[in-house]
Protein backbone atom coordinates (compact mmCIF):
# COMPACT_ATOMS: atom_id res chain seq x y z
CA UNK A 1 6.18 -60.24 -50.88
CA UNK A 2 6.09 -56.57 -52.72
CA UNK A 3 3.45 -55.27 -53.42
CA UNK A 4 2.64 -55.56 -57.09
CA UNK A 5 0.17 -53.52 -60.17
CA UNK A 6 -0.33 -54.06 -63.41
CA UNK A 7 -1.77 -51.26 -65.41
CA UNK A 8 -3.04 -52.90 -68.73
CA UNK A 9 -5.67 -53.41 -71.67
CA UNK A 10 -7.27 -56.51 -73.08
CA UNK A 11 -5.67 -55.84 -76.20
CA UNK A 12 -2.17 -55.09 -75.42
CA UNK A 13 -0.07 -58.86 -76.04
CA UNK A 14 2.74 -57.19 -73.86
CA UNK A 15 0.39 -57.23 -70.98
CA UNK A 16 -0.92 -60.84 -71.40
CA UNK A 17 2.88 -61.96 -71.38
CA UNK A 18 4.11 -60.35 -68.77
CA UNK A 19 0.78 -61.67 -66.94
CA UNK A 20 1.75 -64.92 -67.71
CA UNK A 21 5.27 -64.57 -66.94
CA UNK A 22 4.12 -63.03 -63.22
CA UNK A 23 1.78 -66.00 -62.63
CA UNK A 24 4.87 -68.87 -63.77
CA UNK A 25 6.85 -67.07 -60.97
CA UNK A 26 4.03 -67.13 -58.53
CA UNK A 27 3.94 -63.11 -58.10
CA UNK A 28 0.77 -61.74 -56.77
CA UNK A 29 -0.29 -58.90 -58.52
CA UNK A 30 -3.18 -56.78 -59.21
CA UNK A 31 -4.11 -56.51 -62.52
CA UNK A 32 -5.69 -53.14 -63.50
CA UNK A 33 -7.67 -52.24 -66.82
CA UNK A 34 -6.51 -48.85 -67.61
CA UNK A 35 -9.02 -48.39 -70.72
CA UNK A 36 -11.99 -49.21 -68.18
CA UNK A 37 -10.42 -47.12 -65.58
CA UNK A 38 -10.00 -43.35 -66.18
CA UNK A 39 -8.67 -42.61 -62.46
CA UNK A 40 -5.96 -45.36 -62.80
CA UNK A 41 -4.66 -44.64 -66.19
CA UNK A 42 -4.20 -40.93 -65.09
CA UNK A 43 -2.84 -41.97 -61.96
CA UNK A 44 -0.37 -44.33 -64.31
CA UNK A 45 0.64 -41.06 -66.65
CA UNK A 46 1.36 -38.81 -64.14
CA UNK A 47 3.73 -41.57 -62.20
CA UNK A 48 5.15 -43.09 -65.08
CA UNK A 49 5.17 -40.46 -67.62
CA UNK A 50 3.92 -42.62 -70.10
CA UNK A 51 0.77 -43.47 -71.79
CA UNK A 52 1.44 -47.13 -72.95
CA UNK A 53 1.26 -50.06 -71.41
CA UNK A 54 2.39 -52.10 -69.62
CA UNK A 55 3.00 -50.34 -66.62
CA UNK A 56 4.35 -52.37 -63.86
CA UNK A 57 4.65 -50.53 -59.88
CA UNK A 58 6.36 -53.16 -57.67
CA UNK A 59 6.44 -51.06 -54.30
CA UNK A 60 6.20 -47.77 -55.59
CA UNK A 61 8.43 -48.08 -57.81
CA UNK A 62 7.31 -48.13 -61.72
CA UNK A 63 8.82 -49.92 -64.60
CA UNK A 64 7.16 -49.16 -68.18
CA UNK A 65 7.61 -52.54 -70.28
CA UNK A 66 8.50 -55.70 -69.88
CA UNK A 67 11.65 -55.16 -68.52
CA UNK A 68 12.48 -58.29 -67.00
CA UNK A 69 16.12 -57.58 -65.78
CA UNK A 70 14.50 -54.74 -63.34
CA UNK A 71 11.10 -56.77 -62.23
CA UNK A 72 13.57 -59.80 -61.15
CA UNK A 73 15.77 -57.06 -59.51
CA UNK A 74 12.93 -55.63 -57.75
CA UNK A 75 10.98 -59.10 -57.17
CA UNK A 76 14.51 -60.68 -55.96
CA UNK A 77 13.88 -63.55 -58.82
CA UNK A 78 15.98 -65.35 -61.07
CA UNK A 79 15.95 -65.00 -64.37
């Protein structure tokens, strides 16, 4: 199985979805609080280019949003 990060906030409904939709499919994932974690959420801007969330990185490879056409490409899911 990939290897799989969230980076994420309590308060972003995004995040809780695509949490959800991660756990309904089984995925493994760590799930990491970027306003708790100052080292993360810099480590998240400088390899996403972005400061929102969420930020997904499924092998090294990061997808900003809840794109799920990509994370089922990169996951080798079904919609």
């Amino acid at each position: 199985m990939p290897h799989v990060r969230l980076f994420s906030t309590p308060a972003c409904p995004y995040c809780y979805t695509l949490k959800e939709w991660l756990r309904e499919h089984q995925v493994e994932f760590e799930d990491i609080d970027v306003s708790k974690d100052a080292q993360a959420r810099e480590e998240m801007i400088e390899k996403s280019k972005q400061m929102g969330v969420p930020v997904i990185e499924i092998d090294g490879e990061f997808i900003v949003g809840f794109d799920k056409a990509k994370i089922c490409q990169l996951l080798k899911l079904k919609e």
